[in-house]
N, C-alpha and C. Protein backbone atom coordinates (compact mmCIF):
# COMPACT_ATOMS: atom_id res chain seq x y z
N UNK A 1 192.98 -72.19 -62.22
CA UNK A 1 194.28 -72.73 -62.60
C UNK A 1 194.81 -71.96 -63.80
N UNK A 2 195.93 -71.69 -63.98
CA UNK A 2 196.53 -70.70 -64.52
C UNK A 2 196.52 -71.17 -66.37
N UNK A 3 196.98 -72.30 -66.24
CA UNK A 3 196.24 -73.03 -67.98
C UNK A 3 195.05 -72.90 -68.46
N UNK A 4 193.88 -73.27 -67.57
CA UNK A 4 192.42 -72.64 -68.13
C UNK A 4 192.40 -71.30 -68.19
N UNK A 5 192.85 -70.38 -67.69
CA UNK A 5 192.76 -69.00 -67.76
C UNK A 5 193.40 -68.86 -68.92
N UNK A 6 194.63 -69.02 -69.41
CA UNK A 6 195.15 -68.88 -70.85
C UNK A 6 194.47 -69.66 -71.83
N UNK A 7 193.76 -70.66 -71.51
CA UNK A 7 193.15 -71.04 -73.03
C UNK A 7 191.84 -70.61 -72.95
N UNK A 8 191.09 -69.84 -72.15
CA UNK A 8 189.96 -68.77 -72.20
C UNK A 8 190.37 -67.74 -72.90
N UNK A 9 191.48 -67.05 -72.12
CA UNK A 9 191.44 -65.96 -72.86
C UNK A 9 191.73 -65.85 -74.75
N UNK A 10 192.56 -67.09 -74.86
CA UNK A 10 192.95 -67.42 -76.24
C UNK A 10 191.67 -67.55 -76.89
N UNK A 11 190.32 -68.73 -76.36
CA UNK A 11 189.39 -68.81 -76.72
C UNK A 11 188.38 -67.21 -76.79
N UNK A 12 188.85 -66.14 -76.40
CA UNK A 12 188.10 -65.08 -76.38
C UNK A 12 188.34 -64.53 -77.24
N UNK A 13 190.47 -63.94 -77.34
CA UNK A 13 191.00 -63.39 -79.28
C UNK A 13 190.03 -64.22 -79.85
N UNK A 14 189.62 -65.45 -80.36
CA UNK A 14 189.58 -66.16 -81.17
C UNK A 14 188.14 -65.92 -81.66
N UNK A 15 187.47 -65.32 -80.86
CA UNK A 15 185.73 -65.03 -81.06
C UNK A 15 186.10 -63.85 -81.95
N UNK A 16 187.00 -63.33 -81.48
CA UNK A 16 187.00 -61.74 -81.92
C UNK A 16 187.87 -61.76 -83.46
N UNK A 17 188.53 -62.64 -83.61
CA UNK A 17 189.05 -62.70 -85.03
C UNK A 17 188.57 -62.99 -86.14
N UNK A 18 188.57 -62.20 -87.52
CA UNK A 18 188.24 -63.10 -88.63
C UNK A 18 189.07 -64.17 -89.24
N UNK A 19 187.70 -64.79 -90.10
CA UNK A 19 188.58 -66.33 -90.61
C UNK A 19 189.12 -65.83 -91.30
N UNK A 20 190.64 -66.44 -91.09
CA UNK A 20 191.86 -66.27 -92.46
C UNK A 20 191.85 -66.86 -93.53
N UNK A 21 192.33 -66.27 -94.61
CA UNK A 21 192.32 -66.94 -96.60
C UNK A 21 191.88 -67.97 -95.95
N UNK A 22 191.38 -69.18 -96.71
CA UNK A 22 192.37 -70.60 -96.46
C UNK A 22 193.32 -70.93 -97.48
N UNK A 23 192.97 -70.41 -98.76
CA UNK A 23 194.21 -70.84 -99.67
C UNK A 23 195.70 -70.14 -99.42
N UNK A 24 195.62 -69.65 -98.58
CA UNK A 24 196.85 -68.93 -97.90
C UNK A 24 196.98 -69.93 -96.69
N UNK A 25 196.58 -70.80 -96.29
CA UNK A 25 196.99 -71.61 -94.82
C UNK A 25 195.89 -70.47 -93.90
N UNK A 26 195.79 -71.60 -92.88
CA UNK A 26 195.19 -70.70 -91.49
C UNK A 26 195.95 -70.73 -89.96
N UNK A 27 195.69 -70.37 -89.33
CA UNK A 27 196.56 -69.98 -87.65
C UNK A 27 194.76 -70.77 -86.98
N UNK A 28 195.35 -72.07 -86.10
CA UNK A 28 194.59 -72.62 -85.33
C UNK A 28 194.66 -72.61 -84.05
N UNK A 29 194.22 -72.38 -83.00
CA UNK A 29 194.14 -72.95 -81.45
C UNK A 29 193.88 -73.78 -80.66
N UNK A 30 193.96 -74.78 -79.87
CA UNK A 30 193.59 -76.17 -79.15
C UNK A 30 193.69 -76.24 -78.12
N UNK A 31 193.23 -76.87 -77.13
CA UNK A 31 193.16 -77.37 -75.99
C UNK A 31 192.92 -78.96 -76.24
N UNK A 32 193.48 -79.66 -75.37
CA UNK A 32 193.53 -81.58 -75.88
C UNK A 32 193.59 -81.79 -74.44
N UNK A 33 193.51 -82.94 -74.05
CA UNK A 33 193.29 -83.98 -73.05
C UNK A 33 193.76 -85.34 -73.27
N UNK A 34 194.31 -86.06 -72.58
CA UNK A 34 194.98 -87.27 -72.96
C UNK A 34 194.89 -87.51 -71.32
N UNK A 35 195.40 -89.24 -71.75
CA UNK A 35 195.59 -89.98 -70.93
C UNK A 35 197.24 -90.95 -70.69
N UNK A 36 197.98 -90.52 -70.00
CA UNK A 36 199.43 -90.80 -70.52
C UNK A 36 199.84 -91.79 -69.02
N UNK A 37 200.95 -92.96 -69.94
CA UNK A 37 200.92 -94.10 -69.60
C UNK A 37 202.48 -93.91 -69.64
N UNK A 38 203.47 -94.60 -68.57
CA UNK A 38 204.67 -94.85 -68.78
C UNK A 38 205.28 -95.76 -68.25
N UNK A 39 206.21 -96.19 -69.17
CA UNK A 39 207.11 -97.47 -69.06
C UNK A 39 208.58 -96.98 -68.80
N UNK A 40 209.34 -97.50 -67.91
CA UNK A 40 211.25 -97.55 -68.20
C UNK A 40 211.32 -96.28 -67.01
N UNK A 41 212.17 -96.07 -67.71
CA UNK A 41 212.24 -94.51 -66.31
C UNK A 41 213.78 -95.32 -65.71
N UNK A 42 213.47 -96.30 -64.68
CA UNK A 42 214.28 -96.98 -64.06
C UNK A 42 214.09 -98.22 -63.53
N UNK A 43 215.19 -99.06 -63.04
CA UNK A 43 215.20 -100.61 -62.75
C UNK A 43 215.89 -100.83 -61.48
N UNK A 44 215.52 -101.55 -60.59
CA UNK A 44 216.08 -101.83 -59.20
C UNK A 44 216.00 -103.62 -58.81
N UNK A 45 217.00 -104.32 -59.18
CA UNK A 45 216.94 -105.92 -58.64
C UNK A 45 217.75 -106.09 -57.56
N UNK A 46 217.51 -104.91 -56.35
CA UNK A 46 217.66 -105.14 -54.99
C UNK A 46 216.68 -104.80 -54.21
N UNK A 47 215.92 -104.56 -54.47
CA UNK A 47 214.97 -103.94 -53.08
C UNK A 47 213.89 -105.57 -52.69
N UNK A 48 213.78 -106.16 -54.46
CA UNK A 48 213.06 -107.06 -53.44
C UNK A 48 214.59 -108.55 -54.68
N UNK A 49 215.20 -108.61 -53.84
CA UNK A 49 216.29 -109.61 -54.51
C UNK A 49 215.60 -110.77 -55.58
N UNK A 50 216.34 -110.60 -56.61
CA UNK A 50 215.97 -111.38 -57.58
C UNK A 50 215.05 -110.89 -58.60
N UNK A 51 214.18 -110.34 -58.58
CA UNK A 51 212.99 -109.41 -58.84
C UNK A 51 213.25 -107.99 -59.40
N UNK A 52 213.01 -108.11 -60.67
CA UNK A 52 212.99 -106.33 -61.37
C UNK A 52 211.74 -105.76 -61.04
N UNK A 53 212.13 -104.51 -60.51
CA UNK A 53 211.32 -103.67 -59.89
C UNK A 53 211.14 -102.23 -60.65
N UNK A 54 210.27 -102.24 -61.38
CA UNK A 54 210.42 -100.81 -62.32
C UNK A 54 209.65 -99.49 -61.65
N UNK A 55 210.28 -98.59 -61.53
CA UNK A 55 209.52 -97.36 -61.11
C UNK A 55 209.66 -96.28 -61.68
N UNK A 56 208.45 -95.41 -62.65
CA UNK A 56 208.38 -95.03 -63.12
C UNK A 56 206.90 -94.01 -62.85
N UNK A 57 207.01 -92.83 -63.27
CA UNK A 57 205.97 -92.40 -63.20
C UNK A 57 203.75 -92.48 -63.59
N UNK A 58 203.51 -92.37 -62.34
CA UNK A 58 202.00 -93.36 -62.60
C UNK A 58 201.13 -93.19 -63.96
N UNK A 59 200.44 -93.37 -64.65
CA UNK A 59 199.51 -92.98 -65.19
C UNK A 59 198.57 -91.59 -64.63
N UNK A 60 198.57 -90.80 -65.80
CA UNK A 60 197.41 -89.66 -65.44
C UNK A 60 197.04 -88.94 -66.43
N UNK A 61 196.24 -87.80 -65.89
CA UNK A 61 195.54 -87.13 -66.95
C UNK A 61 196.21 -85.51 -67.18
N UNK A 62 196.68 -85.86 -68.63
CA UNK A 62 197.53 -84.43 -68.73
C UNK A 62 196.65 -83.44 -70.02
N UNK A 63 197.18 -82.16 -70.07
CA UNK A 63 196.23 -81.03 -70.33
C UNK A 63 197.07 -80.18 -71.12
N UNK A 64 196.94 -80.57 -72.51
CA UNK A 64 197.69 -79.27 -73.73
C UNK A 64 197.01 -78.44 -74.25
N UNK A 65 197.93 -77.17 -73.92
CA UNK A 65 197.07 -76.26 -75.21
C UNK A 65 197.98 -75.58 -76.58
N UNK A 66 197.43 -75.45 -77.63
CA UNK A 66 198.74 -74.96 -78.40
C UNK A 66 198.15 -73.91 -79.47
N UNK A 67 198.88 -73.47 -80.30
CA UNK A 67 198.78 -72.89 -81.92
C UNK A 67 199.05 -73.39 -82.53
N UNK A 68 198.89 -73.34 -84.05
CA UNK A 68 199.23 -74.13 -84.92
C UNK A 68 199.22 -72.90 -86.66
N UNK A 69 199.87 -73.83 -87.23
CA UNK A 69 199.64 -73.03 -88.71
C UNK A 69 199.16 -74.11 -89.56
N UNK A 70 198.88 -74.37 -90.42
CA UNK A 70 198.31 -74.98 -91.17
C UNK A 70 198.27 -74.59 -93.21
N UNK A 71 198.53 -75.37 -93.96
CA UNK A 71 199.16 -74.62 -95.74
C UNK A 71 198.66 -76.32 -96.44
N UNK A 72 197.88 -76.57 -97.12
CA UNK A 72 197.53 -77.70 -97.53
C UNK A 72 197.70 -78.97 -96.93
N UNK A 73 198.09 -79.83 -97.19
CA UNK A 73 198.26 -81.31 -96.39
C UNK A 73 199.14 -80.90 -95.02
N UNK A 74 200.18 -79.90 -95.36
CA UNK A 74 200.72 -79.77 -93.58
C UNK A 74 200.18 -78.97 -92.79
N UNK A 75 200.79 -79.57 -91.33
CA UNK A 75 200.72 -78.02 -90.74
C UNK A 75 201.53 -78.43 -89.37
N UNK A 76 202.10 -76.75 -88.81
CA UNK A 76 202.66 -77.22 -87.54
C UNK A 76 202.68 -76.42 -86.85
N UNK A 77 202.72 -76.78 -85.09
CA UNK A 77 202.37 -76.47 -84.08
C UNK A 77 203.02 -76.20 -83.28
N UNK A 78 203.05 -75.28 -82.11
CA UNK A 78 203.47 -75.60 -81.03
C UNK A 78 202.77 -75.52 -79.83
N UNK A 79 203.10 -76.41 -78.49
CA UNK A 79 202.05 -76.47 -77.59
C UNK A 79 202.81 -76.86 -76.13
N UNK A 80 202.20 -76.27 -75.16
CA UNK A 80 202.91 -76.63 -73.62
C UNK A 80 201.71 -77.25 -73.06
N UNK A 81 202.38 -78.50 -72.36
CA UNK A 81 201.53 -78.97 -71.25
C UNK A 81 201.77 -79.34 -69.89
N UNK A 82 200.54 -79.58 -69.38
CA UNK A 82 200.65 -79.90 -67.81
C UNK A 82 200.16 -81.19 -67.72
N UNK A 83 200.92 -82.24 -66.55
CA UNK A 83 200.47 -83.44 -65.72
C UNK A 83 200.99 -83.52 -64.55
N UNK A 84 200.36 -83.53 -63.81
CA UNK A 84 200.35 -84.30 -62.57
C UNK A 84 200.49 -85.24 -61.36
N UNK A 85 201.21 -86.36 -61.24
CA UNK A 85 200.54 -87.86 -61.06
C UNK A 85 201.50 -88.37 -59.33
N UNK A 86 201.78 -89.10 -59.14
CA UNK A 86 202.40 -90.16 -58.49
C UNK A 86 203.71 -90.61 -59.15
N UNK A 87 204.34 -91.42 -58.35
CA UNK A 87 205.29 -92.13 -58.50
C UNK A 87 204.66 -93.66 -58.74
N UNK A 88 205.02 -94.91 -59.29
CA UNK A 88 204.27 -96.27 -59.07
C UNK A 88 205.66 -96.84 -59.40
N UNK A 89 206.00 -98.43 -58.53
CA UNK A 89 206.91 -99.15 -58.53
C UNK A 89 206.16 -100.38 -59.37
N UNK A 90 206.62 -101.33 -60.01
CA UNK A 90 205.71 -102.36 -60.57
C UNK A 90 206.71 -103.25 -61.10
N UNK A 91 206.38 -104.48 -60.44
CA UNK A 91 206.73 -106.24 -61.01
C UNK A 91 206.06 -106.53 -62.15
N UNK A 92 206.12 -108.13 -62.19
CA UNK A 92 205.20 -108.96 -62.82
C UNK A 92 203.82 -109.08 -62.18
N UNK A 93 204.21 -109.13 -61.21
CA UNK A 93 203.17 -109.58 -59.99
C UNK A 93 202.54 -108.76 -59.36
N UNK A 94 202.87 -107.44 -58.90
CA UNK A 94 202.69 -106.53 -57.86
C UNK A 94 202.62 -104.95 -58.73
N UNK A 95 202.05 -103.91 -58.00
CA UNK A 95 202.50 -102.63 -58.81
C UNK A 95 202.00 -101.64 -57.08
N UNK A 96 202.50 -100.42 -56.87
CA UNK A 96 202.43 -99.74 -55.57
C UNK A 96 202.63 -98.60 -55.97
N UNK A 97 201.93 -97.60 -55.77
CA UNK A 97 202.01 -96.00 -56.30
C UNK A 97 202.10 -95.47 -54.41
N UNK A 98 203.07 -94.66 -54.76
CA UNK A 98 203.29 -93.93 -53.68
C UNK A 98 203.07 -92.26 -53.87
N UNK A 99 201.89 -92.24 -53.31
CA UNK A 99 200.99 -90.73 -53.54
C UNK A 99 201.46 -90.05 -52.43
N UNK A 100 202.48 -89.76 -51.67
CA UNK A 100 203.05 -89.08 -50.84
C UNK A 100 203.76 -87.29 -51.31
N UNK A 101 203.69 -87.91 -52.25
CA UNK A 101 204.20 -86.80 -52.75
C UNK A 101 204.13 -86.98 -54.67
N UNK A 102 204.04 -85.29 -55.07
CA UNK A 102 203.84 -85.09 -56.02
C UNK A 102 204.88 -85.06 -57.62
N UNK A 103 204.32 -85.68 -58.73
CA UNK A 103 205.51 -85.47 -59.69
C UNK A 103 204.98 -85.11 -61.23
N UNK A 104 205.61 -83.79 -61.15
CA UNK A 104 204.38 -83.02 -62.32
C UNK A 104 205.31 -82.85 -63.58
N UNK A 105 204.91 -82.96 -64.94
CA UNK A 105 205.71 -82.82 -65.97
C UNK A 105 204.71 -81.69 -66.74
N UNK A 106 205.96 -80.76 -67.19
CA UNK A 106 205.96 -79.28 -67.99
C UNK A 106 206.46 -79.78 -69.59
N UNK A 107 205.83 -79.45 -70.46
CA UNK A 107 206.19 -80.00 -71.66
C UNK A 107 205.81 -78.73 -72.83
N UNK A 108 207.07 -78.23 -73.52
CA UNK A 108 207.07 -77.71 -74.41
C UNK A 108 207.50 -78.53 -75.85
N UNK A 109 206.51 -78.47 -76.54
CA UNK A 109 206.56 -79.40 -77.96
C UNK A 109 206.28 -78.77 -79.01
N UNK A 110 207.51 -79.50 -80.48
CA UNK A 110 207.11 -78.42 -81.53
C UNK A 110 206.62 -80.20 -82.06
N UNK A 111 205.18 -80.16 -82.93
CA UNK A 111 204.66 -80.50 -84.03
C UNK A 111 204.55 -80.38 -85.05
N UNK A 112 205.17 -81.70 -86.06
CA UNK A 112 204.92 -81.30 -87.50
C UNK A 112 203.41 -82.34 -87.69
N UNK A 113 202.79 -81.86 -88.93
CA UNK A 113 201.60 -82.84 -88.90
C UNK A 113 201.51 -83.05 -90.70
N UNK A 114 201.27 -84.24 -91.21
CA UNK A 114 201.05 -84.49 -92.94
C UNK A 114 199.64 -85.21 -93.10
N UNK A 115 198.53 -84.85 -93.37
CA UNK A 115 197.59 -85.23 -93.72
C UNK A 115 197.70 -86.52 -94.91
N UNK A 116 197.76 -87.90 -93.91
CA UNK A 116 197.52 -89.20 -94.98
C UNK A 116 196.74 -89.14 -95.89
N UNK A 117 195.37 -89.20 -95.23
CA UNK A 117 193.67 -89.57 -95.74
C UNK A 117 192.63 -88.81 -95.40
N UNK A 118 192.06 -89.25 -96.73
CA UNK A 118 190.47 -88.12 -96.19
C UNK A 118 189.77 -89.15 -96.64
N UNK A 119 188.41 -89.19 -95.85
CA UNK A 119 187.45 -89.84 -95.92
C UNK A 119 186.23 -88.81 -95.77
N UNK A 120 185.02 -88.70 -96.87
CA UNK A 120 184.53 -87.44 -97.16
C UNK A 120 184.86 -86.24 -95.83
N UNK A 121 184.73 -85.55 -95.09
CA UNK A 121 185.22 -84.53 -94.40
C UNK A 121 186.27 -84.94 -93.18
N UNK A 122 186.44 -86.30 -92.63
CA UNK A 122 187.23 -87.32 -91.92
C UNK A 122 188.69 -86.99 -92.74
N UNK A 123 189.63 -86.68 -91.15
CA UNK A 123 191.62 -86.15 -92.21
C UNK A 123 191.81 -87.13 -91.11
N UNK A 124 193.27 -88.17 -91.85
CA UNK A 124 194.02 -88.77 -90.85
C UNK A 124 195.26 -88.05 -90.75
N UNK A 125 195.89 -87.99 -89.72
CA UNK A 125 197.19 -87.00 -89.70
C UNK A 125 198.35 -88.04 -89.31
N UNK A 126 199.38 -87.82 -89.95
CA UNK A 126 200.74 -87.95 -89.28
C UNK A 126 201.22 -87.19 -88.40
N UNK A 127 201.82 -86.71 -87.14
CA UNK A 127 202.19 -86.53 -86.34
C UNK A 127 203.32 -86.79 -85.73
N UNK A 128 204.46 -85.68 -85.99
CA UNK A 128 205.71 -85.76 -85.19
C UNK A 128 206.86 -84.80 -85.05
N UNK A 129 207.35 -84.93 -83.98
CA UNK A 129 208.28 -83.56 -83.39
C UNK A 129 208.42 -83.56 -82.08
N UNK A 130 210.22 -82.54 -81.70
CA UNK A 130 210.94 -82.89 -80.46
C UNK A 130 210.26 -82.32 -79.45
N UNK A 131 210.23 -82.68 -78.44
CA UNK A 131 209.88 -81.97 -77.12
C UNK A 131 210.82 -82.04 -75.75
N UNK A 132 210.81 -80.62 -75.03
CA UNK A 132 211.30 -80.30 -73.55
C UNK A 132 210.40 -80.71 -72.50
N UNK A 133 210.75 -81.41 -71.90
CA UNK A 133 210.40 -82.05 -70.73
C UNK A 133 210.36 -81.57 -69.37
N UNK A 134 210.10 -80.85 -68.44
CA UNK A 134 210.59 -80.70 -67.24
C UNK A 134 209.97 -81.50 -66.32
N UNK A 135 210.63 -82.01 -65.48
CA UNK A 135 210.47 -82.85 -64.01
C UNK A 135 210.15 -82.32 -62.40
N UNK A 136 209.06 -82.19 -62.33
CA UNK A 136 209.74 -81.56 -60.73
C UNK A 136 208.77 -82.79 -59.64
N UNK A 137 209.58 -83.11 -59.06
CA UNK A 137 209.46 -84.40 -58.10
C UNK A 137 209.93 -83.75 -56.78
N UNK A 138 208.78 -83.81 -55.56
CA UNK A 138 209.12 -83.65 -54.10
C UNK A 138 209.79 -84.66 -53.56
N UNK A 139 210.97 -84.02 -53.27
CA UNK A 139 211.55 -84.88 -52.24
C UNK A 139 212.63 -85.61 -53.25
N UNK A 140 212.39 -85.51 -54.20
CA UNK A 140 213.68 -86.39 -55.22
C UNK A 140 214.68 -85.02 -55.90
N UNK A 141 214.09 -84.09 -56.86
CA UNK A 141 214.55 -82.95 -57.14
C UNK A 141 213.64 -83.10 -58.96
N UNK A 142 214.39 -82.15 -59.40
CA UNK A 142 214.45 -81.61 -60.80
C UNK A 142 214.81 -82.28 -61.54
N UNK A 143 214.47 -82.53 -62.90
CA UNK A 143 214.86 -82.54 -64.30
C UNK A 143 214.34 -82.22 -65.44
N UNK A 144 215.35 -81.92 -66.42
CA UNK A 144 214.98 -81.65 -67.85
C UNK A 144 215.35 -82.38 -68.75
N UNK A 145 214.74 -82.81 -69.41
CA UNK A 145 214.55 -84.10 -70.76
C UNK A 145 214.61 -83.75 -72.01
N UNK A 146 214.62 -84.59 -72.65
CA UNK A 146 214.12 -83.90 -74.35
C UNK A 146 213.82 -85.41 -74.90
N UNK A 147 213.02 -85.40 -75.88
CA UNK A 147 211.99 -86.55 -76.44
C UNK A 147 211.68 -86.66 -77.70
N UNK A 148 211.14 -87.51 -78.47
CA UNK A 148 210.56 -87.36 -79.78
C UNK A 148 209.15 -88.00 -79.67
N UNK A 149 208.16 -87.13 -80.35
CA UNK A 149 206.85 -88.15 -80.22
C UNK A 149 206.15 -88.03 -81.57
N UNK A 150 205.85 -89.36 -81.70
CA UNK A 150 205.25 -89.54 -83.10
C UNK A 150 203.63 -89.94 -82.67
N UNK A 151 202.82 -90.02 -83.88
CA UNK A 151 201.34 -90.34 -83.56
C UNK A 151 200.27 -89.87 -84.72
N UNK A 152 199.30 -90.63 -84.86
CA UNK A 152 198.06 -90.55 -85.24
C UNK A 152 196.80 -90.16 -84.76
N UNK A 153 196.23 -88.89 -85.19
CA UNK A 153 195.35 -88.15 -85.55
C UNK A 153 193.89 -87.95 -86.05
N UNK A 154 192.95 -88.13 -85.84
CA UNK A 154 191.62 -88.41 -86.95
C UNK A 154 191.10 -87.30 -86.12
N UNK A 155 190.44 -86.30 -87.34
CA UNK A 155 190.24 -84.76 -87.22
C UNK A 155 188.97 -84.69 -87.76
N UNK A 156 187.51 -84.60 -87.30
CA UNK A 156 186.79 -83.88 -87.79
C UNK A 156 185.89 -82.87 -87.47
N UNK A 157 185.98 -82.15 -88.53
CA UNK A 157 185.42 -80.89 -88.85
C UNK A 157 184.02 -80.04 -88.43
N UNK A 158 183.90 -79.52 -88.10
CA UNK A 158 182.57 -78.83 -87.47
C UNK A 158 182.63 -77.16 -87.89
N UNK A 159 182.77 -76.84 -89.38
CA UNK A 159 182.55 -75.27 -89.14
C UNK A 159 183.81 -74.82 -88.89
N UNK A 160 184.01 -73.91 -88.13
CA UNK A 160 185.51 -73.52 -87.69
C UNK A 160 186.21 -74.49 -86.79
N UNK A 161 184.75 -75.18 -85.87
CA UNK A 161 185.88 -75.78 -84.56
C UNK A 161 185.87 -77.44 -85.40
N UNK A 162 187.51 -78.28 -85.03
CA UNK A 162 187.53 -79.26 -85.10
C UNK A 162 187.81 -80.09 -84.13
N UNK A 163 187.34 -81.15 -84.12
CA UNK A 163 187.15 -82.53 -83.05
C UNK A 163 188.23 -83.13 -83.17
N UNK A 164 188.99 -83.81 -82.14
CA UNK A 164 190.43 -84.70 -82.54
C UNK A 164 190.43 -85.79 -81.47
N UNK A 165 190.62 -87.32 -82.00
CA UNK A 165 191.11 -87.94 -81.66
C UNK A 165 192.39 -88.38 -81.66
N UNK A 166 193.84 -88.67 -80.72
CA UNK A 166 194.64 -88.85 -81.01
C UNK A 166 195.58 -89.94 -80.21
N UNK A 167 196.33 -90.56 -80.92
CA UNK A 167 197.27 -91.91 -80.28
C UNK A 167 198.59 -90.95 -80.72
N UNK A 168 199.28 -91.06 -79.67
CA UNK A 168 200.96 -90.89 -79.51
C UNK A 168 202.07 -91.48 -78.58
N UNK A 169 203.44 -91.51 -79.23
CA UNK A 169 204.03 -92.52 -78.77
C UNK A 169 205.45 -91.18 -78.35
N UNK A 170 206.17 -91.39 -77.06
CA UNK A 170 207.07 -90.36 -76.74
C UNK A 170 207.98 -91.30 -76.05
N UNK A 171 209.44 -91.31 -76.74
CA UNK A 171 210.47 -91.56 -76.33
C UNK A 171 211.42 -90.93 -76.13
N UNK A 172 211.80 -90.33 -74.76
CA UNK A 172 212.91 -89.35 -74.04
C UNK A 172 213.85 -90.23 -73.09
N UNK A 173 214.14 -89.49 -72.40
CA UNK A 173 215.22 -89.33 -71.22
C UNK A 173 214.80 -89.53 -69.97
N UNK A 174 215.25 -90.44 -68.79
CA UNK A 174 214.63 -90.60 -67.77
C UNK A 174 214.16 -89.35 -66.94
N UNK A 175 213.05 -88.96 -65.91
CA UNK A 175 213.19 -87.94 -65.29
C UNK A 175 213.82 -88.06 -63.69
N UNK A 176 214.57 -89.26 -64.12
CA UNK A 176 215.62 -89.80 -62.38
C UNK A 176 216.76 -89.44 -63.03
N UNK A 177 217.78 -88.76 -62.13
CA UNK A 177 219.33 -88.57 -62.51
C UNK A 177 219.91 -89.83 -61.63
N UNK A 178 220.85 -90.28 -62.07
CA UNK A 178 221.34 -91.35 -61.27
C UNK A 178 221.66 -91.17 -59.64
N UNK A 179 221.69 -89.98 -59.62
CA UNK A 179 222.11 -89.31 -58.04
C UNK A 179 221.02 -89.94 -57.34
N UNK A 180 220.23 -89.83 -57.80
CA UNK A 180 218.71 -89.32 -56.88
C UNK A 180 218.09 -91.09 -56.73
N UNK A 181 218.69 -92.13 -57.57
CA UNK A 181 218.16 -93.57 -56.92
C UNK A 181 219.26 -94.39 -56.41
N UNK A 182 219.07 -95.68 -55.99
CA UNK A 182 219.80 -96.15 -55.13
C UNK A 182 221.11 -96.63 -56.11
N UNK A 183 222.68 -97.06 -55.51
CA UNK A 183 223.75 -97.87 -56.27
C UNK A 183 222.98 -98.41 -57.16
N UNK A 184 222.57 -99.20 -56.82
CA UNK A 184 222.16 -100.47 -57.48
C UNK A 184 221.44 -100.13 -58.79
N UNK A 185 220.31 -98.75 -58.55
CA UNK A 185 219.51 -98.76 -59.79
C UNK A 185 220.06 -98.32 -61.23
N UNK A 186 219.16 -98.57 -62.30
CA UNK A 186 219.53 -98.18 -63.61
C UNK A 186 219.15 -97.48 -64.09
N UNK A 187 219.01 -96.15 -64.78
CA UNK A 187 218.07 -95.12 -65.00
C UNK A 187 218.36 -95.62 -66.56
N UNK A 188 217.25 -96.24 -67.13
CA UNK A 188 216.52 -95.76 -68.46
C UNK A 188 215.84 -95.03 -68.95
N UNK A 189 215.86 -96.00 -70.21
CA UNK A 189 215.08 -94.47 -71.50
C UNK A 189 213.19 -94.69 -70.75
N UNK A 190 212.76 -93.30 -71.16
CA UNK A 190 211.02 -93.90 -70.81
C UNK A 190 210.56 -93.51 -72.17
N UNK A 191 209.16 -94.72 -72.46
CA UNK A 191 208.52 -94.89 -73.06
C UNK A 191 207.11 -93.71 -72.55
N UNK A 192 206.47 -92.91 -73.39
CA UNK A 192 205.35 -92.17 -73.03
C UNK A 192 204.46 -92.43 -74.38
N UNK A 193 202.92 -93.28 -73.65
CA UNK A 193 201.98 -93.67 -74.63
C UNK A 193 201.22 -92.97 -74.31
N UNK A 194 199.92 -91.81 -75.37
CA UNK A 194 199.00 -91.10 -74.80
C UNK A 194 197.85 -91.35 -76.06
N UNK A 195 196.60 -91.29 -75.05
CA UNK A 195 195.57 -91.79 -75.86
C UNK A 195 194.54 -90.28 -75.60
N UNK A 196 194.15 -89.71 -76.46
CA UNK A 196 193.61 -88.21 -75.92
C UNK A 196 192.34 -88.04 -77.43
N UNK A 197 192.03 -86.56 -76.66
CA UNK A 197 190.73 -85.60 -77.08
C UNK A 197 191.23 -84.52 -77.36
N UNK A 198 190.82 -83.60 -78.33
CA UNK A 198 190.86 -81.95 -78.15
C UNK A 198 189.93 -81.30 -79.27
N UNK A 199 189.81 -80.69 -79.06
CA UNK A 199 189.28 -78.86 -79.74
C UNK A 199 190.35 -78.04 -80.38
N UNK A 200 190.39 -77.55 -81.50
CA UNK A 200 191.00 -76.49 -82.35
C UNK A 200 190.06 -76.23 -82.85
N UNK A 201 190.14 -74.94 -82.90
CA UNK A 201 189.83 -73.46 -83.37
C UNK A 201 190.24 -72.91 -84.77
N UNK A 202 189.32 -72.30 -85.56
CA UNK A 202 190.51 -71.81 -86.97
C UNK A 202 189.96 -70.33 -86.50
N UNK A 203 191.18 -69.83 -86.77
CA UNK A 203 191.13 -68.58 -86.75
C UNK A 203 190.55 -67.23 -87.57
């Protein structure tokens, strides 16, 4: 897959480089993993009458890799990712993913990050900055979004490579154009919650 091949080869410069100052800031690399959850998208109280019917894209497992710079308490990044998933419709009562076809999101994101807390080698980070969205859905069509995502960070340290846990919260633009669902529906804002892992590199 064409993402693991770029964060190999990144992971290969990265063998081959020396560590930079640090009192000059350093240039980092990552690969992360998350688990991303979404709400809103759109609303339909005709298909089953009376009944809000939300459909929005399913839960899945998406895959960033990025750079970063880093200069005392800040630092910032940029990073593209890939996901995958389904479509899922969902009540109160009921929820139905329709795996017929595929709906993958492309995400280019800039990161700012402010180091809260340290707890002896333990950093908590602030986390936030806009991101491009792309949509591509079979059988529905295209879109492009733009978003803001904020989130928390706990980073520790191993030597050059660091460990990351991270919570983030992303509020954009639906990836339905009104064309593409029925009269009746409403295209809202979506909510994107991601609960993830990664690896950075110092350079």
């Amino acid at each position: 897959m064409r993402i693991f091949q770029i964060s190999t080869l990144m992971g290969t410069l990265a063998a081959l480089t020396p560590v930079a100052a640090a009192a000059q800031g350093s240039w980092t690399i990552g690969i992360g993993v998350s688990r991303d959850a979404f709400t809103g998208a759109s609303t339909d109280t005709t298909t089953i009458p009376g009944v809000r019917v939300e459909i929005a894209p399913a839960p899945r497992v998406a895959i960033e890799i990025g750079v970063g710079r880093s200069a005392g308490a800040w630092e910032f990044g940029l990073q593209i990712g890939h996901a995958s998933g389904s479509l899922r419709a969902k009540t109160d009562a009921l929820m139905l993913e329709d795996r017929t076809g595929s709906v993958t999101r492309w995400r280019l994101s800039l990161l700012a990050g402010r180091r809260l807390a340290t707890f002896e080698q333990l950093s908590l980070l602030l986390l936030a900055g806009p991101a491009v969205e792309h949509w591509e859905m079979s059988g529905i069509g295209n879109q492009t979004t733009f978003s803001g995502r904020a989130g928390l960070a706990l980073r520790i340290p191993l030597g050059r490579l660091s460990l990351e846990n991270n919570a983030t919260l992303g509020i954009g633009g639906s990836p339905f154009r009104p064309s593409d669902l029925p009269p009746e529906a409403e295209v809202r804002r979506m909510l994107t919650w991601s609960v993830g892992a990664g690896i950075r590199l110092t350079l």
